[in-house]
Protein backbone atom coordinates (compact mmCIF):
# COMPACT_ATOMS: atom_id res chain seq x y z
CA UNK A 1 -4.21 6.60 -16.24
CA UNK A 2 -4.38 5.42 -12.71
CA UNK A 3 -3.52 7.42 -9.51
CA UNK A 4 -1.36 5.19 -7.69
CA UNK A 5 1.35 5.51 -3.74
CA UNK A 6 4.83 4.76 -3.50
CA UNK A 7 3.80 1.36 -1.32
CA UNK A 8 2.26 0.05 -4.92
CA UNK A 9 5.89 0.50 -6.49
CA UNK A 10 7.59 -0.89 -3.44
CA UNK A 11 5.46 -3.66 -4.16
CA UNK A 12 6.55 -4.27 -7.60
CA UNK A 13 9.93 -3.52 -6.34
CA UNK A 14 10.19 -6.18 -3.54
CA UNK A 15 8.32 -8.73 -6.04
CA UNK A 16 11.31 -8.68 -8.29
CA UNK A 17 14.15 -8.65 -5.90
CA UNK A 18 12.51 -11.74 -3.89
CA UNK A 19 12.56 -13.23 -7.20
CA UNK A 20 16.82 -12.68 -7.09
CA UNK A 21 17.75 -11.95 -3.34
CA UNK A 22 19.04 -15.60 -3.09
CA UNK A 23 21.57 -15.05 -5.64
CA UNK A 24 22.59 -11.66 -3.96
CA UNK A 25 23.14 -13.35 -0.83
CA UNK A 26 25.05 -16.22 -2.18
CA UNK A 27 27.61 -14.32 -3.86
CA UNK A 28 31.57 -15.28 -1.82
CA UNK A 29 31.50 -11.99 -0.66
CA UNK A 30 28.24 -12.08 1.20
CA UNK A 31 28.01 -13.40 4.38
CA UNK A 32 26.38 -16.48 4.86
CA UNK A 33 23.63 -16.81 7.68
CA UNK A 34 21.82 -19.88 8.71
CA UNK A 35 19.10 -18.22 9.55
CA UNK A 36 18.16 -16.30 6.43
CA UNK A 37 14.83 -15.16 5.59
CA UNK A 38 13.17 -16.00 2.19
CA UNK A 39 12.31 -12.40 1.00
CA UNK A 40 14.02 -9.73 1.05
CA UNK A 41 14.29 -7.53 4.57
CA UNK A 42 13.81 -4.03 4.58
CA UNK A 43 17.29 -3.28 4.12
CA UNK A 44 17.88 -4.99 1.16
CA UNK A 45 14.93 -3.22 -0.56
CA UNK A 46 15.97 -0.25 0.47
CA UNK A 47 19.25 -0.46 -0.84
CA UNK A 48 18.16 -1.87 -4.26
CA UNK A 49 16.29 1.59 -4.71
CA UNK A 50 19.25 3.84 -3.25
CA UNK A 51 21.43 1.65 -6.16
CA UNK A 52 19.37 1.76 -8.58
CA UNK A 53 20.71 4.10 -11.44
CA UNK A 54 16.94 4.13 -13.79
CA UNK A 55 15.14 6.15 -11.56
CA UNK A 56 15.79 10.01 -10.54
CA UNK A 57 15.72 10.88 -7.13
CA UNK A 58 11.80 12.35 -7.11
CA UNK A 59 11.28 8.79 -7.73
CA UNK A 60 13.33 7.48 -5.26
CA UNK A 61 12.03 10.01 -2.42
CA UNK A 62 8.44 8.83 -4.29
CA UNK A 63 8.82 4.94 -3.09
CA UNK A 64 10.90 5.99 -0.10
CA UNK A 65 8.05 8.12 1.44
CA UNK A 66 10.12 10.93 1.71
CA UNK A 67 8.18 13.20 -0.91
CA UNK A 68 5.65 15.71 -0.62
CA UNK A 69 3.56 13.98 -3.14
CA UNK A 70 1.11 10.92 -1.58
CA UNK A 71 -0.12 9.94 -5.18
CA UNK A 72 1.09 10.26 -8.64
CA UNK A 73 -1.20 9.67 -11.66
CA UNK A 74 0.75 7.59 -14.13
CA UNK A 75 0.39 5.59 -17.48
CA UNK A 76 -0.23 2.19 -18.22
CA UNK A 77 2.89 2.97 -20.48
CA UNK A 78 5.02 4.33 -17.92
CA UNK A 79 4.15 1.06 -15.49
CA UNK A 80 5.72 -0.93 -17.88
CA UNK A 81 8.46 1.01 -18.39
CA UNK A 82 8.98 0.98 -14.38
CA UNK A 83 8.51 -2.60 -14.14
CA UNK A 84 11.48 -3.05 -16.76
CA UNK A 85 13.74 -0.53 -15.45
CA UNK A 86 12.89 -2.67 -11.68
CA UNK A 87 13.40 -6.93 -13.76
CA UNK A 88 16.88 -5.03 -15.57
CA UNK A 89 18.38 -3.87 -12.15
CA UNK A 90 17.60 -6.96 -10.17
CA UNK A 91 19.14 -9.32 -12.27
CA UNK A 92 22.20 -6.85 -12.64
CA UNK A 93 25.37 -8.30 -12.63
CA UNK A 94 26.16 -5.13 -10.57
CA UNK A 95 22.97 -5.62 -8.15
CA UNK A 96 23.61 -8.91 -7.52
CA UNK A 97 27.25 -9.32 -6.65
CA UNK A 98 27.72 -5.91 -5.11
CA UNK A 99 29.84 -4.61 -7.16
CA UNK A 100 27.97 -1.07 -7.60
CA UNK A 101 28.37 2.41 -5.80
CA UNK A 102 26.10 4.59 -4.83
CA UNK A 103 27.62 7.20 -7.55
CA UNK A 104 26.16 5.14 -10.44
CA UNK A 105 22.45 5.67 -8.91
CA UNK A 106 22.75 8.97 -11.06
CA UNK A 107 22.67 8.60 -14.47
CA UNK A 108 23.95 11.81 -16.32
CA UNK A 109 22.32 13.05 -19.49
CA UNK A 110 20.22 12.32 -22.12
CA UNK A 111 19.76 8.41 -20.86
CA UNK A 112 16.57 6.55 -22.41
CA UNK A 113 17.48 3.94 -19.85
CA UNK A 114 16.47 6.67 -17.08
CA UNK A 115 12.76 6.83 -15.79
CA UNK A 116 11.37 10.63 -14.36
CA UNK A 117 8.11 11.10 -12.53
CA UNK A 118 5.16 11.85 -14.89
CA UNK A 119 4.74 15.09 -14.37
């Protein structure tokens, strides 16, 4: 168990969308600019976690900074599973050629795909 901030999952976050942003970006509906940035801006982040349909929203508020909580203690277990929930989404068909909506960030039910807070 390690205590760990919502700025060490944004990390992990923004490693695996830098990893796919370029295919996001060069999708015919995107807008090409000449002047585009290698990694991801804030925007883009913050949409992927808005889009994201793995996580619950104590999760999202988590990363987002908008929680009460400034640490969460969490498994080595449940780092995995957040790293895989974080590799599935950003090589999404639906990530990466927009073709989500914000509606599908829920998921409804019993969902094993779906990732809580620890506690």
């Amino acid at each position: 168990m390690i205590s760990i901030t919502g700025e060490y999952l944004l990390n992990i976050i923004e490693r695996h969308v830098n990893r796919t942003i370029t295919d996001r970006r060069n999708h015919p509906t995107q807008e090409l600019s000449t002047e585009q940035v290698n990694d991801a801006t804030n925007e883009e982040i913050a949409d992927f976690i808005l889009s994201i349909p793995y996580f619950d929203e104590r999760i999202k508020n988590f990363i987002l900074g908008i929680s009460n909580e400034q640490t969460i203690i969490i498994s080595q277990s449940w780092e995995i599973a957040f790293m895989v929930r974080v590799g599935k989404w950003a090589e999404s068909e639906e990530w990466l050629h927009g073709v989500f909506r914000l509606s599908m960030s829920k998921v409804e039910g019993e969902n094993k795909a779906f990732l809580t807070l620890p506690y």
